[in-house]
Structures are given as C-alpha cells and as structure tokens.
N, C-alpha and C. Protein backbone atom coordinates (compact mmCIF):
# COMPACT_ATOMS: atom_id res chain seq x y z
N UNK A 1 8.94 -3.20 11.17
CA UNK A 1 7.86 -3.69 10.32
C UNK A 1 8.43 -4.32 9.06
N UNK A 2 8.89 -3.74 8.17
CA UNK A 2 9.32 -4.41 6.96
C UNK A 2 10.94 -4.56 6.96
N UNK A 3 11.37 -4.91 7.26
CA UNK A 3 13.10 -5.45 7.44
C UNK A 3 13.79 -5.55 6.17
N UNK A 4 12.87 -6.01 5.08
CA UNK A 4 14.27 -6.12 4.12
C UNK A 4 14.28 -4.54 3.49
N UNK A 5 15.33 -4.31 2.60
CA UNK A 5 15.97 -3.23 2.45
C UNK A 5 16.09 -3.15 0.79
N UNK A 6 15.29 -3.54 0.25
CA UNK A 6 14.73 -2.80 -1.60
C UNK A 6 14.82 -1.41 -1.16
N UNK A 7 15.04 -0.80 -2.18
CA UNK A 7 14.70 0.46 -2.40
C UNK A 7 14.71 0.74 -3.51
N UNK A 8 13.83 2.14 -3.91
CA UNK A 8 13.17 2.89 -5.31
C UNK A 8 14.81 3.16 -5.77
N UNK A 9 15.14 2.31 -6.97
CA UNK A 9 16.07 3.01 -7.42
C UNK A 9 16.45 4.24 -7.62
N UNK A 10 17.86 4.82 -7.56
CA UNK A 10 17.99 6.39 -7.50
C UNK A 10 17.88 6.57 -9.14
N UNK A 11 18.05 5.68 -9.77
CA UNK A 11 18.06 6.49 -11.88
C UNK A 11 16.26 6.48 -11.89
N UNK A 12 15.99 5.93 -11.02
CA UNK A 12 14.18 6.18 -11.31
C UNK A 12 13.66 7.74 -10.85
N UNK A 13 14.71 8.24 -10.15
CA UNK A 13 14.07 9.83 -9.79
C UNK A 13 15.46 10.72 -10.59
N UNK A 14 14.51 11.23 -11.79
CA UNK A 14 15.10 12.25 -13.25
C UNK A 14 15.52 13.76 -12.23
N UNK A 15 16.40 14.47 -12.34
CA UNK A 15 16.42 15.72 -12.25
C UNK A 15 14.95 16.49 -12.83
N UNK A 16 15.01 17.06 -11.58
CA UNK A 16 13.59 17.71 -11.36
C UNK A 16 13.25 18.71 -12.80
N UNK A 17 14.27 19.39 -13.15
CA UNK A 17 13.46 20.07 -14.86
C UNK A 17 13.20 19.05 -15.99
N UNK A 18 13.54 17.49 -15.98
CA UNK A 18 13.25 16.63 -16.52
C UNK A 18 12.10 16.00 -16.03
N UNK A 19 12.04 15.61 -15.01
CA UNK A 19 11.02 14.83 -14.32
C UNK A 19 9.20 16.48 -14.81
N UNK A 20 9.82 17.64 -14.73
CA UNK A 20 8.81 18.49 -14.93
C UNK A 20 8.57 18.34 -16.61
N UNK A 21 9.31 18.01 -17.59
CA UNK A 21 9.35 17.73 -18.54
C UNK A 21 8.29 17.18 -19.15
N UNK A 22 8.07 15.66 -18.50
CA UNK A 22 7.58 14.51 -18.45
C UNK A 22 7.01 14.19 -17.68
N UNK A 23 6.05 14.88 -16.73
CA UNK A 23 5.52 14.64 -15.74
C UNK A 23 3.72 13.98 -16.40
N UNK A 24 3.32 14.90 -17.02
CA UNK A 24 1.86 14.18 -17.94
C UNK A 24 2.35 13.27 -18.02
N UNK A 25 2.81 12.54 -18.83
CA UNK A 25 2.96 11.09 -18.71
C UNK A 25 3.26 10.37 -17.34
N UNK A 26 4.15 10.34 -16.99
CA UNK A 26 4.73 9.60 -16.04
C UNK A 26 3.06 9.87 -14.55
N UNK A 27 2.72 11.05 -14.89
CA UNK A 27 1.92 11.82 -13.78
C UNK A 27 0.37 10.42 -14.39
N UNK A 28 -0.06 10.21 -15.23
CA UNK A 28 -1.21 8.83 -16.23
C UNK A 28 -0.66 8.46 -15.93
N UNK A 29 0.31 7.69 -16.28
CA UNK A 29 0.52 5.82 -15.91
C UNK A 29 0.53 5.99 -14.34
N UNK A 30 0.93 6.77 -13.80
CA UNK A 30 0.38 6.50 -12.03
C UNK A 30 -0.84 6.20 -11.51
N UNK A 31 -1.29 7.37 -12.18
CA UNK A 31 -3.04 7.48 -11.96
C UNK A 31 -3.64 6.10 -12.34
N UNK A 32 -3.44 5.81 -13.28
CA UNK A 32 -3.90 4.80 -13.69
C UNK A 32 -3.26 3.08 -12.86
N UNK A 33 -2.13 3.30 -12.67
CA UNK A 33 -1.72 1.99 -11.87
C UNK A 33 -2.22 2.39 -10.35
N UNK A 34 -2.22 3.47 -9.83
CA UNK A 34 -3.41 3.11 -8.69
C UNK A 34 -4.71 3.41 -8.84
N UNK A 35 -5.22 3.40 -9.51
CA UNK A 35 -6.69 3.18 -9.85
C UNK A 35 -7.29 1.98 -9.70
N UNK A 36 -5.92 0.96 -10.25
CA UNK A 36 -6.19 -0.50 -10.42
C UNK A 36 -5.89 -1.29 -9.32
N UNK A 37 -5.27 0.00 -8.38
CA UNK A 37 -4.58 -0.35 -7.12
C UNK A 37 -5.13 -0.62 -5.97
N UNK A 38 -6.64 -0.08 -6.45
CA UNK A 38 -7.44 0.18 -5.10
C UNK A 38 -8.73 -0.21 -5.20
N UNK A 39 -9.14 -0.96 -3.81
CA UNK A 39 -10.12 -2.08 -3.74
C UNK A 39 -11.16 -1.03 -2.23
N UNK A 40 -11.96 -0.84 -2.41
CA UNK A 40 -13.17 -0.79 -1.21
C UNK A 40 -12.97 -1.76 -0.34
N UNK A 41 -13.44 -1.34 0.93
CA UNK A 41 -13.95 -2.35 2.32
C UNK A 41 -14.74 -1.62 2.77
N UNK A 42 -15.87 -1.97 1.99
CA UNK A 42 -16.90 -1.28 3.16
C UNK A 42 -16.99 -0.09 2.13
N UNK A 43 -18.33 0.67 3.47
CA UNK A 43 -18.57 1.90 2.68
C UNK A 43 -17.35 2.92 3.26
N UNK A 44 -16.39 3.02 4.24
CA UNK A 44 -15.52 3.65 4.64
C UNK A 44 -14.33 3.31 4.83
N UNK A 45 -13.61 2.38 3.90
CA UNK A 45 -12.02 2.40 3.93
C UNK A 45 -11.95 1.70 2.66
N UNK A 46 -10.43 2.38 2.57
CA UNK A 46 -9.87 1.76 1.08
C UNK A 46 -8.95 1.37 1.33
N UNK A 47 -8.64 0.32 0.45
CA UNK A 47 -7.09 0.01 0.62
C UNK A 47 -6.50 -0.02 -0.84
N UNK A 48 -5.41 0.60 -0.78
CA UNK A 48 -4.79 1.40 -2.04
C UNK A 48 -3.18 0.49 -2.16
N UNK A 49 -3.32 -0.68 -2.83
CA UNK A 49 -1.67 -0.98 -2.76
C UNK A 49 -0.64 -0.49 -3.49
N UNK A 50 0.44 -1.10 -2.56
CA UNK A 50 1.82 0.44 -3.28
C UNK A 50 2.24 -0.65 -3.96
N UNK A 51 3.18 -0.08 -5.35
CA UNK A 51 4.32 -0.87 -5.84
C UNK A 51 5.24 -0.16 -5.86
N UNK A 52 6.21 -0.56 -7.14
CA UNK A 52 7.40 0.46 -7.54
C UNK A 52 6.83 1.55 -8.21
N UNK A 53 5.98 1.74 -9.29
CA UNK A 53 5.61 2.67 -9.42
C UNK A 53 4.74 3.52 -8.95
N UNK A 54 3.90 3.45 -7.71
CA UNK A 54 2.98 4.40 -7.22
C UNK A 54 3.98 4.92 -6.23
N UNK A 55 4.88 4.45 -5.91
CA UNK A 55 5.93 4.91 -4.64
C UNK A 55 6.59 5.84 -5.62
N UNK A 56 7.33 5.36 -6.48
CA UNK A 56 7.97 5.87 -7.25
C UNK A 56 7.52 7.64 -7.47
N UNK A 57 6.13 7.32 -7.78
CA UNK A 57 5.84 8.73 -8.51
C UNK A 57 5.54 9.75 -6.90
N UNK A 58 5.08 9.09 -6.15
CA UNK A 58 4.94 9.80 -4.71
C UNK A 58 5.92 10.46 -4.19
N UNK A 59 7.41 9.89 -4.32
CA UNK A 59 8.94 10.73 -4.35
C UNK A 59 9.44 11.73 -5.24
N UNK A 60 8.45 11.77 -6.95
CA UNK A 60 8.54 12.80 -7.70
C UNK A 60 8.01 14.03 -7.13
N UNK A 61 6.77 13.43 -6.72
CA UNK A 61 5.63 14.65 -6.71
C UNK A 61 6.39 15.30 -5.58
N UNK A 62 6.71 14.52 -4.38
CA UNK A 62 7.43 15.10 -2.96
C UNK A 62 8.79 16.36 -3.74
N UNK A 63 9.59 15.69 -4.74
CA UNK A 63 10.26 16.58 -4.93
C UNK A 63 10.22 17.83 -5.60
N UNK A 64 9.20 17.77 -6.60
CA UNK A 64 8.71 18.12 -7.42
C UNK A 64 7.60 20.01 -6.30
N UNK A 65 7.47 19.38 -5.48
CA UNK A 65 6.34 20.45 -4.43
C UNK A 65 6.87 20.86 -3.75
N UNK A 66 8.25 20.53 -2.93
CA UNK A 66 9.09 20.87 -2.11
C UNK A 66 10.81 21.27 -3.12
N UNK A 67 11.03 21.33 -3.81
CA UNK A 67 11.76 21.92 -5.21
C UNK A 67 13.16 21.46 -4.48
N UNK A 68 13.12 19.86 -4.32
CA UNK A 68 14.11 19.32 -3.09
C UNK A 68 15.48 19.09 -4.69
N UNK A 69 16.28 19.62 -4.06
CA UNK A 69 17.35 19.63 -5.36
C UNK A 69 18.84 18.91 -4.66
N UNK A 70 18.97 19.06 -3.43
CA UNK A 70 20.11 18.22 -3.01
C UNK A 70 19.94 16.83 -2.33
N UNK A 71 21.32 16.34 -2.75
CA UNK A 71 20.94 15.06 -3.28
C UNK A 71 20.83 14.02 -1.64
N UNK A 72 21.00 14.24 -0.46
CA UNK A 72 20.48 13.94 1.20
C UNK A 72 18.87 13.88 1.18
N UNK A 73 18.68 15.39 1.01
CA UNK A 73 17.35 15.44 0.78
C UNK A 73 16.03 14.30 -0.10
N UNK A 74 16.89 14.11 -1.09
CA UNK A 74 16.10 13.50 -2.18
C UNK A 74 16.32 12.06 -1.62
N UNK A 75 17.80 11.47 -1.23
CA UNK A 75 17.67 10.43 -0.81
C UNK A 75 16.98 9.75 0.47
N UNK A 76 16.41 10.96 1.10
CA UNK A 76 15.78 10.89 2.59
C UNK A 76 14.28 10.27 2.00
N UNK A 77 13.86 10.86 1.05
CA UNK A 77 12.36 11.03 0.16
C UNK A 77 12.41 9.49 -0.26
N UNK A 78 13.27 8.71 -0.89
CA UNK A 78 13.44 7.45 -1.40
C UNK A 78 13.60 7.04 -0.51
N UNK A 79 14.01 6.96 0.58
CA UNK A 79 14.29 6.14 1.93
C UNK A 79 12.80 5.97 2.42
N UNK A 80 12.39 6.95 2.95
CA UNK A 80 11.05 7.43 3.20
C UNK A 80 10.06 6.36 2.42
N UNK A 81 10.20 6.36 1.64
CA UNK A 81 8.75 6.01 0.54
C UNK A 81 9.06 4.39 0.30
N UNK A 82 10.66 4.06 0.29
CA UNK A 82 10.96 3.33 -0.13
C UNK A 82 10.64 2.04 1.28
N UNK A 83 9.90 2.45 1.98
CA UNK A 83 9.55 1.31 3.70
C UNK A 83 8.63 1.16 3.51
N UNK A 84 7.57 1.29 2.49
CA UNK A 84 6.44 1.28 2.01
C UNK A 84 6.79 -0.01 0.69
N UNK A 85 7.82 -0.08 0.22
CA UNK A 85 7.84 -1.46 -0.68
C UNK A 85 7.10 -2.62 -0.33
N UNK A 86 6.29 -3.56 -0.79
CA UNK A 86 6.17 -4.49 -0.38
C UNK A 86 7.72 -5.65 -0.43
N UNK A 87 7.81 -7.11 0.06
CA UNK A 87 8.80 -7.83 0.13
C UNK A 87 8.11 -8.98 -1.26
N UNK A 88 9.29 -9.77 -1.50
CA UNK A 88 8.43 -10.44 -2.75
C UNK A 88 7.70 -11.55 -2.21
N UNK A 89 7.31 -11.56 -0.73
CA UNK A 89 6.22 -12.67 -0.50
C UNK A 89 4.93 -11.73 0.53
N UNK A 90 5.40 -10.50 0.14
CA UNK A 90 4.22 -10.21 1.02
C UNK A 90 3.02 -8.81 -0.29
N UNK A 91 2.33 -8.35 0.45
CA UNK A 91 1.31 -6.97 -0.28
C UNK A 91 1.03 -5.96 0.91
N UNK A 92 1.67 -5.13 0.18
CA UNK A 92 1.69 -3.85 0.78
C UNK A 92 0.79 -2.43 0.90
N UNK A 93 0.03 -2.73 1.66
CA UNK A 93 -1.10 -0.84 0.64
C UNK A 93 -1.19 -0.02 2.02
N UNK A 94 -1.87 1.42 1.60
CA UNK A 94 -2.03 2.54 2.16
C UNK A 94 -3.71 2.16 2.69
N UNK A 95 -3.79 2.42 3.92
CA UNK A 95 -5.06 2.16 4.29
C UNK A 95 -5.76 3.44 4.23
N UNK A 96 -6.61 3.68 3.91
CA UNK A 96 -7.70 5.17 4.32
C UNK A 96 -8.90 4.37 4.77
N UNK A 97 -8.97 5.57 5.92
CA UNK A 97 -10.26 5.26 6.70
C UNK A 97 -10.60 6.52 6.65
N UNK A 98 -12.56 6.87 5.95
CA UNK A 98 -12.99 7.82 5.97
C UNK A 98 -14.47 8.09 5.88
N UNK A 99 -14.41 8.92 7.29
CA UNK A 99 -15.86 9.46 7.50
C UNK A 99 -16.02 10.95 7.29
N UNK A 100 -16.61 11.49 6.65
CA UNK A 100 -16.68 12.68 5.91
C UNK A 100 -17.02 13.52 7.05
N UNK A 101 -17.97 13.41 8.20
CA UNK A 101 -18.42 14.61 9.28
C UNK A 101 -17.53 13.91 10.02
N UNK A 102 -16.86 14.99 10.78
CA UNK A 102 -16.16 15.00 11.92
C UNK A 102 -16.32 14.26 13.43
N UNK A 103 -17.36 14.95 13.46
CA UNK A 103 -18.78 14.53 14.60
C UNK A 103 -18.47 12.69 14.45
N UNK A 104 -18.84 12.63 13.61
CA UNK A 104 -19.26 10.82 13.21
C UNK A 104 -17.34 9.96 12.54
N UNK A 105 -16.41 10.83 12.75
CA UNK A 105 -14.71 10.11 12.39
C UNK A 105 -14.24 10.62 14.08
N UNK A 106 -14.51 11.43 14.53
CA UNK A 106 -14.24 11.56 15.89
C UNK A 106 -14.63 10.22 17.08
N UNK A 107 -15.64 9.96 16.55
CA UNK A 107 -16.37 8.46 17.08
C UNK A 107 -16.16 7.30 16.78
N UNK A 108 -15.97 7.12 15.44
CA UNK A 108 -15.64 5.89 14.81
C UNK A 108 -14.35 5.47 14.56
N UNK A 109 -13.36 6.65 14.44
CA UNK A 109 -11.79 5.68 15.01
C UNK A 109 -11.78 5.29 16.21
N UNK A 110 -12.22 5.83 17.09
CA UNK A 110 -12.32 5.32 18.33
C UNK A 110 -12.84 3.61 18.60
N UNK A 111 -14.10 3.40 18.21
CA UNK A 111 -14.60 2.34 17.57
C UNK A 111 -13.88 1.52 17.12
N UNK A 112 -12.92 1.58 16.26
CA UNK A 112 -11.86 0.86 15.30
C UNK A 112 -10.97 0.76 16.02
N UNK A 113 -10.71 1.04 17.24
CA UNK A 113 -9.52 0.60 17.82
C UNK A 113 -9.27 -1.01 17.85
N UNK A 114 -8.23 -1.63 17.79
CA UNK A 114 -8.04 -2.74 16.96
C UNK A 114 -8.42 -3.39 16.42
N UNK A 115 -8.47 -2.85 15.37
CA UNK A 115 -8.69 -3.15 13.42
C UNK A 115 -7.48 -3.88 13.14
N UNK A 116 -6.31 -3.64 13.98
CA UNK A 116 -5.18 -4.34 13.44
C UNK A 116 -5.57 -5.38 13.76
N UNK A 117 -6.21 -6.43 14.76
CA UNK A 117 -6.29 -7.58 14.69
C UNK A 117 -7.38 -8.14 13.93
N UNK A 118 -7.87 -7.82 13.39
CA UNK A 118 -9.12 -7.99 12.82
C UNK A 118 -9.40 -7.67 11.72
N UNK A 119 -7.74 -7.55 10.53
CA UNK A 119 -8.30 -7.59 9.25
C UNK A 119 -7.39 -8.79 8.47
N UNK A 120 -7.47 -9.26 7.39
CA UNK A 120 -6.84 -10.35 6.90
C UNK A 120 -7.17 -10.02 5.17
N UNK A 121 -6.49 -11.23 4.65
CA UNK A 121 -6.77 -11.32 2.92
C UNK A 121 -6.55 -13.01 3.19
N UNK A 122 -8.09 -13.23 3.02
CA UNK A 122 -8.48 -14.70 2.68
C UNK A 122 -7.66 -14.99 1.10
N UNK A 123 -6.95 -16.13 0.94
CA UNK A 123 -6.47 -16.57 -0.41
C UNK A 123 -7.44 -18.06 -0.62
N UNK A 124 -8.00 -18.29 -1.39
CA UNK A 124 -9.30 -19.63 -1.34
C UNK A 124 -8.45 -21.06 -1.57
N UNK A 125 -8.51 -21.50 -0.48
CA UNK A 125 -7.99 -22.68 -0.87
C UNK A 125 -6.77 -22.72 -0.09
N UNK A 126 -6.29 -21.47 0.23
CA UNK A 126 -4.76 -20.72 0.56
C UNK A 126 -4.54 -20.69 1.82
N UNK A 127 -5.76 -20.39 2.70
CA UNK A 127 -5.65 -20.04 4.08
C UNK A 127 -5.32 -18.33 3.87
N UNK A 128 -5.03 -17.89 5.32
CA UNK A 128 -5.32 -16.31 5.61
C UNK A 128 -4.06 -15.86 5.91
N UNK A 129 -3.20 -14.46 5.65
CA UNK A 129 -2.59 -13.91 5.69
C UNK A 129 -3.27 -12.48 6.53
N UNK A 130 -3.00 -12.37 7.80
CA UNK A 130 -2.83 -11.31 8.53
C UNK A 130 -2.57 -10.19 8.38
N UNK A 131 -3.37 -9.07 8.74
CA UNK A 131 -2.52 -7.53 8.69
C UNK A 131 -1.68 -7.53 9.09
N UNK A 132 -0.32 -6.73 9.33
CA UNK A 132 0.45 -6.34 10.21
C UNK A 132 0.82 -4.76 10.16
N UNK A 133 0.30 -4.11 10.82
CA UNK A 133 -0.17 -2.66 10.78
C UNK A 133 1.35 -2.11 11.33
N UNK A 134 1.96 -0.64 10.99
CA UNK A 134 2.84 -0.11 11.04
C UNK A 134 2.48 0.67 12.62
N UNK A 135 3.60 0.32 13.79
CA UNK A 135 3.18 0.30 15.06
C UNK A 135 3.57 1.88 15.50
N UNK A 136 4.50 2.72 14.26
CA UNK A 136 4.36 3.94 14.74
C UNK A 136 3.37 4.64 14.73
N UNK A 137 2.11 4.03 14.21
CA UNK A 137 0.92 4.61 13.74
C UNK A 137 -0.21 4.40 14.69
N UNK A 138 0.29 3.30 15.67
CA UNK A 138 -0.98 2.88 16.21
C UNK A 138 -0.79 4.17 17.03
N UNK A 139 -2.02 4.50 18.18
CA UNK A 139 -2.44 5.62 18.74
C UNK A 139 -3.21 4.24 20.00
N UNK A 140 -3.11 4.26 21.12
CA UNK A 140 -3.91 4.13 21.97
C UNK A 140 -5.78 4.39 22.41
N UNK A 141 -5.82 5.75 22.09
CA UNK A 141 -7.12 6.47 22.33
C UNK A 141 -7.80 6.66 21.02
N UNK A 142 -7.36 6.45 20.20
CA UNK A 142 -7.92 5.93 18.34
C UNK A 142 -7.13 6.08 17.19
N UNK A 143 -7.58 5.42 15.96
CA UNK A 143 -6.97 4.75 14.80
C UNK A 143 -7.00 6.17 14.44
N UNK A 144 -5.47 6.05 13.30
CA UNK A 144 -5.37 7.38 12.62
C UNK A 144 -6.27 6.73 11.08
N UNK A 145 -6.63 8.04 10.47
CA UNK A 145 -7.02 7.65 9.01
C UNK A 145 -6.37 7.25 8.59
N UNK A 146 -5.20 7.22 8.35
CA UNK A 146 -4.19 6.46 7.35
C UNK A 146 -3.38 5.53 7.94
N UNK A 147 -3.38 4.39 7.33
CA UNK A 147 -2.33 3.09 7.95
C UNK A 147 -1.61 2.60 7.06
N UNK A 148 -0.33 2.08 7.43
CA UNK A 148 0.17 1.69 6.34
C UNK A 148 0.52 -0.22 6.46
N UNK A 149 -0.12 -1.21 5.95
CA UNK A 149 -0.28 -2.56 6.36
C UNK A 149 0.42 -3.33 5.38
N UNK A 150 0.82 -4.29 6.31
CA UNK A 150 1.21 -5.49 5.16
C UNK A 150 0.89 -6.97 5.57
N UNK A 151 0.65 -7.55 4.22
CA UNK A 151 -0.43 -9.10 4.52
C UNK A 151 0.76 -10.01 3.67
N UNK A 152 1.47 -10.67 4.87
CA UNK A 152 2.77 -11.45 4.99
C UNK A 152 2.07 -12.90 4.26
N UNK A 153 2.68 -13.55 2.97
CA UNK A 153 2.06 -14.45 2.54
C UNK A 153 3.25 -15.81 3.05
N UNK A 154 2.73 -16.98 3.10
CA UNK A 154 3.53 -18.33 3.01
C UNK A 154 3.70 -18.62 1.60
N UNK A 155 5.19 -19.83 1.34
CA UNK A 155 5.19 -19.37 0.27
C UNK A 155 4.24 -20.40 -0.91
N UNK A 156 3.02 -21.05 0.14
CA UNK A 156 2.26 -21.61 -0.66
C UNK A 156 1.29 -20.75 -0.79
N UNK A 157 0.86 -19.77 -0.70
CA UNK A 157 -0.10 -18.41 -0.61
C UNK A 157 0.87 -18.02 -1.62
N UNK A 158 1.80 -17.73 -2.11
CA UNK A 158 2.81 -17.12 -2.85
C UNK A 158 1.89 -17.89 -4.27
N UNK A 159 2.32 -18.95 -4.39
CA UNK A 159 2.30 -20.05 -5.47
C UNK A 159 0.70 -19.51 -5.36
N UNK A 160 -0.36 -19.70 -4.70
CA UNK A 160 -1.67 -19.43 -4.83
C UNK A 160 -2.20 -18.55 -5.44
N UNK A 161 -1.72 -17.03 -5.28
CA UNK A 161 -1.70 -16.15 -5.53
C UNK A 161 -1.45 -16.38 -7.18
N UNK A 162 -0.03 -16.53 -7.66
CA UNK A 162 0.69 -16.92 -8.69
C UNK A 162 -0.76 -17.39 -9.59
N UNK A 163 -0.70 -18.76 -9.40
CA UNK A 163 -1.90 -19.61 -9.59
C UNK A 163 -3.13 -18.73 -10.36
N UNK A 164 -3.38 -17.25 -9.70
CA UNK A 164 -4.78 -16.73 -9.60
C UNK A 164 -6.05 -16.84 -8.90
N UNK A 165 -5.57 -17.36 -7.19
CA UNK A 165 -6.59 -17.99 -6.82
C UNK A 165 -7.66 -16.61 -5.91
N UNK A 166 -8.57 -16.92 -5.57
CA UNK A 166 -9.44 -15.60 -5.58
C UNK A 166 -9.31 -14.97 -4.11
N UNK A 167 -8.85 -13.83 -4.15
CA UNK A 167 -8.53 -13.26 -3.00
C UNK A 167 -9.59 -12.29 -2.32
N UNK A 168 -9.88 -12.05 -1.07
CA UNK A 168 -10.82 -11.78 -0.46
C UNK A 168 -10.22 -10.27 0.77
N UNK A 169 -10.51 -9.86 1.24
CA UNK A 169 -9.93 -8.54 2.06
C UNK A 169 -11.14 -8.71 3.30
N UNK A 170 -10.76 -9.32 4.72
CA UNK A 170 -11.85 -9.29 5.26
C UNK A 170 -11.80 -8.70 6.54
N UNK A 171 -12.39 -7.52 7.43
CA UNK A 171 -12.65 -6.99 8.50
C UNK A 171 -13.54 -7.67 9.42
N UNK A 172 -13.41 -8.41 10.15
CA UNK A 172 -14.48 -8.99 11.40
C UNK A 172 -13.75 -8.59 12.72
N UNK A 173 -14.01 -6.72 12.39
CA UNK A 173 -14.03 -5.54 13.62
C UNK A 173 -15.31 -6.26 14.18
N UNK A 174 -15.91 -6.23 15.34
CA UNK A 174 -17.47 -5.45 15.55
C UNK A 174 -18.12 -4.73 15.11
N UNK A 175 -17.43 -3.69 14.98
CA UNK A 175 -18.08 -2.53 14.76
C UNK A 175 -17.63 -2.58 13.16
N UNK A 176 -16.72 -2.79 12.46
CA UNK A 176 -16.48 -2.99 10.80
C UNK A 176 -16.32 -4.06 10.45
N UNK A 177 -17.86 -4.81 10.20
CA UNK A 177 -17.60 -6.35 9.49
C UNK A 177 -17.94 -5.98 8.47
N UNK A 178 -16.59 -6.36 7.16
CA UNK A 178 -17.18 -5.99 5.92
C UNK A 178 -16.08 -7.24 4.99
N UNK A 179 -16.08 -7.67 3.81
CA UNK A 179 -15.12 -8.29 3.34
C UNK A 179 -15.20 -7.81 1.50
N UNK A 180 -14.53 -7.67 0.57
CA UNK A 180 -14.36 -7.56 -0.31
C UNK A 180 -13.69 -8.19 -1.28
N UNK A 181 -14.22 -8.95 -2.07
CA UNK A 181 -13.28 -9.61 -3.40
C UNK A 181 -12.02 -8.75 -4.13
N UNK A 182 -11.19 -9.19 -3.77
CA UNK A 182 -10.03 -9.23 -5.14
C UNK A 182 -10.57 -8.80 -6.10
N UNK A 183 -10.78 -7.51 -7.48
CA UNK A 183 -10.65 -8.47 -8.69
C UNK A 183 -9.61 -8.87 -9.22
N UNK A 184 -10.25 -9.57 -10.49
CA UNK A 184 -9.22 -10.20 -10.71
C UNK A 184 -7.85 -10.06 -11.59
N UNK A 185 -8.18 -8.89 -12.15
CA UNK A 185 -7.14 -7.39 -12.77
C UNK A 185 -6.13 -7.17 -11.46
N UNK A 186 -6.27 -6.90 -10.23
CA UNK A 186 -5.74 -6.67 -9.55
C UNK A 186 -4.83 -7.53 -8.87
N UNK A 187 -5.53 -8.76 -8.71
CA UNK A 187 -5.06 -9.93 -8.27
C UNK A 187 -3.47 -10.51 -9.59
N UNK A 188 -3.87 -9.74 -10.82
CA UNK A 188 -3.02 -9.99 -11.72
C UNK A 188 -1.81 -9.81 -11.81
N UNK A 189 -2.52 -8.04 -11.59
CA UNK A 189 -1.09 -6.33 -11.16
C UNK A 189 -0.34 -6.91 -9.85
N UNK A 190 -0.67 -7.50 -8.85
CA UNK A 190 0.10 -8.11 -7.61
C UNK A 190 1.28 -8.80 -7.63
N UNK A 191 0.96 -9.87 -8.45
CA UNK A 191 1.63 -10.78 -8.50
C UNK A 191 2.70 -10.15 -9.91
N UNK A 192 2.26 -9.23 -10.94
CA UNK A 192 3.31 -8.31 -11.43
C UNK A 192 4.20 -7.71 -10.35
N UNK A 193 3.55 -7.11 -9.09
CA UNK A 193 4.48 -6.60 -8.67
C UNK A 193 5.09 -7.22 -7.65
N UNK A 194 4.92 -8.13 -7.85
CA UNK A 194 5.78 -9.77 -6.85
C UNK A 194 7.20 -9.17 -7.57
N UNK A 195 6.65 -9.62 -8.73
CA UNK A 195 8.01 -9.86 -9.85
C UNK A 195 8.88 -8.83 -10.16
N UNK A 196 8.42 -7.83 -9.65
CA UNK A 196 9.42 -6.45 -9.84
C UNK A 196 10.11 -6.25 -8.98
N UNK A 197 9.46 -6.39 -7.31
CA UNK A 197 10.17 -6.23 -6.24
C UNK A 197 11.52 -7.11 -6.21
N UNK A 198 11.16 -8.34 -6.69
CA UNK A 198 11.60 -9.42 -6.68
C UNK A 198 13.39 -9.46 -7.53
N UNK A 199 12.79 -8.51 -8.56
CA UNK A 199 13.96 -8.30 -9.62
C UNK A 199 15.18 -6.87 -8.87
N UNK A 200 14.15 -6.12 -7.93
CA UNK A 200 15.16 -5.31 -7.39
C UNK A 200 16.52 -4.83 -6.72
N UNK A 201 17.60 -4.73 -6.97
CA UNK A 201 19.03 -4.72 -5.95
C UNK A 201 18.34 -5.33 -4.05
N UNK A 202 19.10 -5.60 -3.53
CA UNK A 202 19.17 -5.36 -2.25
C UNK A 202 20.11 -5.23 -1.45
C-alpha cells in the first residue's frame, strides 16, 4: 500500500518519564489537531486524517500504556504507526464506520462490502482521486469498522489542493451515498501536512 519509507522520527518519541512529564500538553495539541482532522460522511463514518503529529502521539500513548521501555519494541511502535504516514502527494486518514446496535453493524458491513471502490475526494476543477484501502483489512464476508485509506493525488491535484481548491469526500456505495465538503481549515492543515511529510528524512 504505501511504499515510500518516512518515518516518525525517533527524537520525536521522549523517554517515557519525560514524555509522562509533558504529556497535558503534548496529550491538547493532539486533541486538538485531530479534531480539525476529522470530517463526517454521512450519518455513520468518519474519516479522521493522520499526520506527523496524530501518529506521533498514537506511539506515545502505545508506549506510554504498554510501559514499552526497550528500544526494538519502541521501534516496532514507530514502524507500526509510521505506514500510516501519508506520501507528500497523497492524504492519508483512519476510516471509522459506526453503527451503534449490533443487530443493525452486523448487517450493514456486510452491505458495505466494496466501499473500496466507491469512495473518492472530488478536488473542483481537479478531477477525482480514488480510495485505495489497506488490503490486509479487506475481509471477504464484510468491512471491518476501521480502514485505513489513502487518496493518491496527481501532481496537478497537488498544485489544486495548494491553490485551496474545494474538496469534497464522496461515497456512491448503494447502499452509502453520501458526500461531504472539505472545510476549509482542514483543507488548509493538509496541505500543512504536505509540507511536513515532505520535509521528512527518507
């Protein structure tokens, strides 16, 4: 799925009685950069995009709950989290799909069985960039709640994006036709985190 090879820098994960130190903080500015991170589709899925810092803090918390102190371990956690980067021409997020009764998510992943072909991010003016859904995840007999996708841009969708042009999130499932605007805060934070990935070792 994602081939190139960024990763969460290792000086970005503090020794764990430091990182506990400083965790209120570092623990807000997360909260808050995925807050801004995450867009509705519909009344039942979100899509939550990753950067460097929501990954980032997801390898704290991992170490931080699991009291992972050697240093294999920790680098397994950054490896891990770190395949979740987006590339600097593509957007990367955590999908949730959620139906609260059982009865009625027992039925409806089923339903959703390929959603992977059938979701996109309209760019206006830009043309469409494709899901490309993480294939250890797919399931045959139904969609798991959580997916992890990425919407591969050209690099005139790149420049578009750049630009500010208005981005759209659209499902034409059958059974989940729904589409959602960009805002435009978000559409902002993206293309920030174009520029970070972008600045990263490889």
């Amino acid at each position: 799925m994602n081939t190139h090879i960024r990763t969460i820098p290792r000086r970005d994960i503090p020794e764990l009685g430091d990182y506990e130190r400083r965790r209120d903080a570092i623990r807000a500015s997360a909260i808050t950069a995925r807050q801004l991170h995450r867009v509705a589709l519909g009344p039942n899925i979100i899509l939550s995009f990753e950067n460097r810092e929501t990954l980032t803090y997801q390898v704290l918390e991992m170490v931080r709950a699991e009291r992972i102190v050697k240093e294999p371990e920790i680098r397994h956690e950054i490896d891990t989290y770190s395949e979740l980067l987006p590339a600097p021409d593509e957007l990367s997020a955590t999908m949730l799909i959620e139906f609260p009764e059982k009865g009625e998510r027992d039925v409806r992943l089923v339903e959703l069985l390929g959603l992977d072909s059938h979701l996109r991010v309209e760019l206006d003016g830009a043309g469409s960039a494709p899901a490309t859904f993480d294939r250890r995840q797919i399931d045959v007999e139904r969609l798991s709640s959580v997916q992890f996708v990425r919407f591969c841009m050209t690099q005139a969708q790149v420049a578009a994006l750049r630009a500010g042009t208005k981005l759209t999130i659209i499902s034409d499932h059958p059974h989940y036709p729904h589409a959602s605007v960009i805002p435009a805060a978000l559409t902002k934070a993206l293309v920030a985190d174009l520029d970070d990935v972008a600045s990263m070792e490889v």
